[in-house]
N, C-alpha and C. Protein backbone atom coordinates (compact mmCIF):
# COMPACT_ATOMS: atom_id res chain seq x y z
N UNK A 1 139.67 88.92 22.94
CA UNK A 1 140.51 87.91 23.55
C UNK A 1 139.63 86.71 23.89
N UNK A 2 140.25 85.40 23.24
CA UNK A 2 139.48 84.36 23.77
C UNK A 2 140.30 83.49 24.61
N UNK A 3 139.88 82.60 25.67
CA UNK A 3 140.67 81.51 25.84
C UNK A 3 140.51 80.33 25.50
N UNK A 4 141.33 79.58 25.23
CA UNK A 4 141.13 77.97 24.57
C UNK A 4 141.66 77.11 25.51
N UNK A 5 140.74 75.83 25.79
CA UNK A 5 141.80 74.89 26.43
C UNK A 5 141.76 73.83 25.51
N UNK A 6 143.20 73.08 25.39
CA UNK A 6 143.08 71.91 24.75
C UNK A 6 143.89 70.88 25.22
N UNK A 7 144.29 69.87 24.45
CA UNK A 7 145.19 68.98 24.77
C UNK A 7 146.28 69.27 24.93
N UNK A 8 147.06 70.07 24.51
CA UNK A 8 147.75 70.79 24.47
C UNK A 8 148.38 71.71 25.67
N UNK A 9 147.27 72.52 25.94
CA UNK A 9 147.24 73.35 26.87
C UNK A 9 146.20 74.28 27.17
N UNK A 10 146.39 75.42 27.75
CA UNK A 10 145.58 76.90 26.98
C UNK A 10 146.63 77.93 26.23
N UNK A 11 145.23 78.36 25.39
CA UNK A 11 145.48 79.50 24.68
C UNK A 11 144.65 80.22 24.92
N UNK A 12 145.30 81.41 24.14
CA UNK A 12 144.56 82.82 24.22
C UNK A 12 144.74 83.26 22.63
N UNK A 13 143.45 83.60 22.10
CA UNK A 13 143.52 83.81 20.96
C UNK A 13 143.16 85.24 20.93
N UNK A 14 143.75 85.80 20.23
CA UNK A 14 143.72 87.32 19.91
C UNK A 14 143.78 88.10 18.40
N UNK A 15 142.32 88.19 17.97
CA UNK A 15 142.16 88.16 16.47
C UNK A 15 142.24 86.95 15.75
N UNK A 16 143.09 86.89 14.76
CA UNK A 16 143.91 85.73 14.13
C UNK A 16 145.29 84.68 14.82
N UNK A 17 146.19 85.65 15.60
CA UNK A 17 147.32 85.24 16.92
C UNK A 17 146.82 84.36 18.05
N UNK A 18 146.91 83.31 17.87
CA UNK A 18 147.15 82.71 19.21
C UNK A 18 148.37 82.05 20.16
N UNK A 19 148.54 82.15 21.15
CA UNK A 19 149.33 82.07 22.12
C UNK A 19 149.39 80.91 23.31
N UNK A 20 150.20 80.34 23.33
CA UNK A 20 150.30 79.17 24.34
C UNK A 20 150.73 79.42 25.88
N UNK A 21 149.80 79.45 26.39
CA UNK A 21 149.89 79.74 28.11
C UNK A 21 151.00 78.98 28.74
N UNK A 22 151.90 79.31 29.35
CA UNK A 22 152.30 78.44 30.52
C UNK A 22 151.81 77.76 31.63
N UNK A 23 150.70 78.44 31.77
CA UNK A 23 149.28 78.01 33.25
C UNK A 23 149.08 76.80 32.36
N UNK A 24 149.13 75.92 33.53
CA UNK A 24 148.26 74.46 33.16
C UNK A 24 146.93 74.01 33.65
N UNK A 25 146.84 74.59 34.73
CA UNK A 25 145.44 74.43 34.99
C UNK A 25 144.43 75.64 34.80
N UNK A 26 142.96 74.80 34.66
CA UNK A 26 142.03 76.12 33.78
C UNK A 26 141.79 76.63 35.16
N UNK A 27 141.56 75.79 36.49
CA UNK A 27 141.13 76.58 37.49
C UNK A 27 142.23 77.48 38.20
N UNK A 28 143.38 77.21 38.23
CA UNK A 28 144.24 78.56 38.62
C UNK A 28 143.98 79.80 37.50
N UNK A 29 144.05 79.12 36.79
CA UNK A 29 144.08 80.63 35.61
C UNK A 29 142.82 81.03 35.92
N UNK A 30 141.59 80.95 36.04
CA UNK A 30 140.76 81.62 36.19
C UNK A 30 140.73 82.36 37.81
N UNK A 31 141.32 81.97 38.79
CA UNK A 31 141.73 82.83 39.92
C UNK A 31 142.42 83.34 40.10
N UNK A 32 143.18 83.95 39.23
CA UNK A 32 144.49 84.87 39.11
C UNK A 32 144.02 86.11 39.32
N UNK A 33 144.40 87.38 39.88
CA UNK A 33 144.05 88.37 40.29
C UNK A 33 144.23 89.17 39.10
N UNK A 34 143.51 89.78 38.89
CA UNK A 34 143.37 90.99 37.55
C UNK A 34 143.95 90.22 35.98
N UNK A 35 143.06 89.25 35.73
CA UNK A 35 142.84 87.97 35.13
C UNK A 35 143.19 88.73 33.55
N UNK A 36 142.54 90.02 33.53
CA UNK A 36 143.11 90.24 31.83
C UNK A 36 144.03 91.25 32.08
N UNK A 37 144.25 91.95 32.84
CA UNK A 37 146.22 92.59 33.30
C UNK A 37 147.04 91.57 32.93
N UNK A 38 146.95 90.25 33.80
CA UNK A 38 147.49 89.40 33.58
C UNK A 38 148.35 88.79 32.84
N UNK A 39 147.17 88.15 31.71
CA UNK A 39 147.06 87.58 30.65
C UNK A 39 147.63 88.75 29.40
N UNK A 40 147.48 90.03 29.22
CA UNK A 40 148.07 90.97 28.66
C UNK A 40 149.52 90.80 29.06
N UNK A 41 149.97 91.01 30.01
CA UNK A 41 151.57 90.92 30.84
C UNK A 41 152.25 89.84 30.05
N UNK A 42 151.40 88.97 30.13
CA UNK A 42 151.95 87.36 29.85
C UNK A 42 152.01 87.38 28.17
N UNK A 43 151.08 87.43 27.44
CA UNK A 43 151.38 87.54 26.40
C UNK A 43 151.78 88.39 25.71
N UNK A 44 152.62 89.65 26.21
CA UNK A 44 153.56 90.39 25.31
C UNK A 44 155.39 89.85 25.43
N UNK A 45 155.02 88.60 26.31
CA UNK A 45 156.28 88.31 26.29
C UNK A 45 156.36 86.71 25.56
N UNK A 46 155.28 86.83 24.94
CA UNK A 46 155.23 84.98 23.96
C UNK A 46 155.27 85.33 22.50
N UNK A 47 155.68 84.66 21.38
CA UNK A 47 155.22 84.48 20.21
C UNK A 47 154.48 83.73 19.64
N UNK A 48 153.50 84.39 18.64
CA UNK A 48 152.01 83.52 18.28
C UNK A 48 152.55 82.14 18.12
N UNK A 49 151.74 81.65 18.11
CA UNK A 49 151.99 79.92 17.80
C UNK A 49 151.00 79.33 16.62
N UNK A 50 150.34 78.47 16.26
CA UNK A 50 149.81 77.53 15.61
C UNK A 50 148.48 77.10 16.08
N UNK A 51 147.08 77.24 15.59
CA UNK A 51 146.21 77.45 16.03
C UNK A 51 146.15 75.68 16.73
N UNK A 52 145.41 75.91 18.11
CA UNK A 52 145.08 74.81 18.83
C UNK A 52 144.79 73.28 18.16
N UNK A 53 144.79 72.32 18.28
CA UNK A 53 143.84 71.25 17.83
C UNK A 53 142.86 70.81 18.97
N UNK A 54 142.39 69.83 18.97
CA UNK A 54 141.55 69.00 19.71
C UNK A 54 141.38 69.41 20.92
N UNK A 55 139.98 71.06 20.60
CA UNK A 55 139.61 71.56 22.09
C UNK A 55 139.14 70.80 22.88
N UNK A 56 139.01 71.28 23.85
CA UNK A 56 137.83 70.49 25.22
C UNK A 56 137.39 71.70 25.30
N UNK A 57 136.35 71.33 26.86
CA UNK A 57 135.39 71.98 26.86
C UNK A 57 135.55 73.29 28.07
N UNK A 58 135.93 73.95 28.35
CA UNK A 58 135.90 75.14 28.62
C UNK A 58 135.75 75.35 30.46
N UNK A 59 135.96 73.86 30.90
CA UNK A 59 135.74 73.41 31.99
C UNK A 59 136.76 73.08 32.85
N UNK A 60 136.79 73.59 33.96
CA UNK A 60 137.81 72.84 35.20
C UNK A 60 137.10 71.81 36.23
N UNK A 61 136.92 72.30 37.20
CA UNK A 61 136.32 71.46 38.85
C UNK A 61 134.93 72.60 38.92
N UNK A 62 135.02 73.41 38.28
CA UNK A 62 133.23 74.44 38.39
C UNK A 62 132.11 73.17 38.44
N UNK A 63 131.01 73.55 39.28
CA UNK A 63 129.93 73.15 39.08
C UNK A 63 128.82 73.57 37.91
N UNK A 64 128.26 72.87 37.21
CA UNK A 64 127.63 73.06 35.84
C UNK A 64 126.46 72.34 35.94
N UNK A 65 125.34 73.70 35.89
CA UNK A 65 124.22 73.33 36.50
C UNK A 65 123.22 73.84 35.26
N UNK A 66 122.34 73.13 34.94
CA UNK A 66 121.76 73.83 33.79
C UNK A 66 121.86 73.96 32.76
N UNK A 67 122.86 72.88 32.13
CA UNK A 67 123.88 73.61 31.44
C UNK A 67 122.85 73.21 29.87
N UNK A 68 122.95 74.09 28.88
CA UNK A 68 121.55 73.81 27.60
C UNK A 68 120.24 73.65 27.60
N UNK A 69 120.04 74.38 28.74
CA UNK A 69 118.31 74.38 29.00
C UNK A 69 117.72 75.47 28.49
């Protein structure tokens, strides 16, 4: 399972299937309680979609320290 954020939104890619989140923000979704229960729950009730375009970067309001050193 990966997650994607893009212009778009997030996804969750699973194998070849990816899936369009309803969560809009990357920092709620990452504080959600039992984060891959979750995300399992959530996506047995979506159909795959169309792979993402124009990712970003994997980032909300986190501090990023170090980052390629």
């Amino acid at each position: 399972m990966k997650l994607l954020k893009s212009k778009q939104g997030i996804f969750v890619q699973i194998n070849e299937a990816y899936y369009h989140l309803t969560e809009a923000d990357w920092d709620q979704l990452f504080n959600r309680t039992n984060l891959l229960a979750s995300l399992s729950d959530e996506i047995s009730t979506l159909s795959p979609v169309a792979a993402p375009a124009d990712l970003l970067a994997p980032i909300g309001s986190q501090e990023v320290w170090a980052a390629g050193v």
